[in-house]
Protein backbone atom coordinates (compact mmCIF):
# COMPACT_ATOMS: atom_id res chain seq x y z
CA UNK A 1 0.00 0.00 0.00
CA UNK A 2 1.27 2.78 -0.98
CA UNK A 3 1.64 6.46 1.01
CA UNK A 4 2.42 9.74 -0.03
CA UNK A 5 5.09 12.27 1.45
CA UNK A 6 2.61 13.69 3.90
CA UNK A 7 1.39 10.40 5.17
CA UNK A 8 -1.80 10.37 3.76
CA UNK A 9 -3.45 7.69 1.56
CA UNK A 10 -5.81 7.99 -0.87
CA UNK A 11 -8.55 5.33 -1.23
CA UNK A 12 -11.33 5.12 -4.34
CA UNK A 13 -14.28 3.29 -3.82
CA UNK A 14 -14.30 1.27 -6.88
CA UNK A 15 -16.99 -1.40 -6.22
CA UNK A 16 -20.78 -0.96 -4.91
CA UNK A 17 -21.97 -1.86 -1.58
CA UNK A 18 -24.84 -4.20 -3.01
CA UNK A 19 -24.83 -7.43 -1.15
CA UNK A 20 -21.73 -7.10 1.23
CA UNK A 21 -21.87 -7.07 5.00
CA UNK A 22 -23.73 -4.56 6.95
CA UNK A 23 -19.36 -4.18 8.66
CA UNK A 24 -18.31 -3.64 5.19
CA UNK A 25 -20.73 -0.54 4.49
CA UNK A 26 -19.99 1.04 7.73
CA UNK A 27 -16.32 0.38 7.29
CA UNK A 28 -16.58 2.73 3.73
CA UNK A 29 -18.87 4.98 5.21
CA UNK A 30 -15.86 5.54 7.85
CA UNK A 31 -13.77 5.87 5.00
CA UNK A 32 -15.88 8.79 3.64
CA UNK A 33 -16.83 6.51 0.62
CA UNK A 34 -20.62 7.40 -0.55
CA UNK A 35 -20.74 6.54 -4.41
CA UNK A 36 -18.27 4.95 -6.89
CA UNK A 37 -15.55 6.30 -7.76
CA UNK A 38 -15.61 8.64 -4.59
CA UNK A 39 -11.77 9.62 -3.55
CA UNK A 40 -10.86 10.68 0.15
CA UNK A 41 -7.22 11.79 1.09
CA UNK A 42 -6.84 10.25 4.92
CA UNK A 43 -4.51 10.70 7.43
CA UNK A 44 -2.32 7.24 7.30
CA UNK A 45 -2.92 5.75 10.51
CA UNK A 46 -3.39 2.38 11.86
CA UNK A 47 -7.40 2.54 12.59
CA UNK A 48 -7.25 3.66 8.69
CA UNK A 49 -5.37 0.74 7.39
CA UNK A 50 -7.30 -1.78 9.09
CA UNK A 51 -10.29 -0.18 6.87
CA UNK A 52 -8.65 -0.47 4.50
CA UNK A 53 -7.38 -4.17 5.05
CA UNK A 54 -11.42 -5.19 5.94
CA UNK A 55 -13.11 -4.01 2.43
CA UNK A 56 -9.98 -4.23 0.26
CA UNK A 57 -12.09 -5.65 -2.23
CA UNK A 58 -14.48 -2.35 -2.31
CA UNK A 59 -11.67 -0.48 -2.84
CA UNK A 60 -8.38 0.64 -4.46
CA UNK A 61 -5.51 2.20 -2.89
CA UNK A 62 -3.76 5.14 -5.12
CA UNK A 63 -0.71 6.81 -5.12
């Protein structure tokens, strides 16, 4: 996964929320993910990553 200088990481919601787990859609809602193809810029902490690491499949992790 990939950070940028000011350790931030940006995260696109690339998939829709259709059918996954009721955990999964409040996990991208805590992202700040509403609609695909949404981008958020987020601090790069650990509560982040672990997001991140739960709905990996929703979404993609850009540089």
């Amino acid at each position: 996964m990939a950070t940028d200088n000011g350790n931030t990481v940006k995260v696109r919601l690339v998939k829709g929320l259709r059918g996954c787990q009721e955990r999964h859609r409040l996990s991208v809602r805590a992202l700040g993910l509403r609609k695909v193809n949404d981008v958020r810029e987020l601090k790069d902490s650990p509560s982040v990553r672990g997001l991140i690491n739960q709905v990996g499949y929703l979404i993609r992790v850009e540089e």
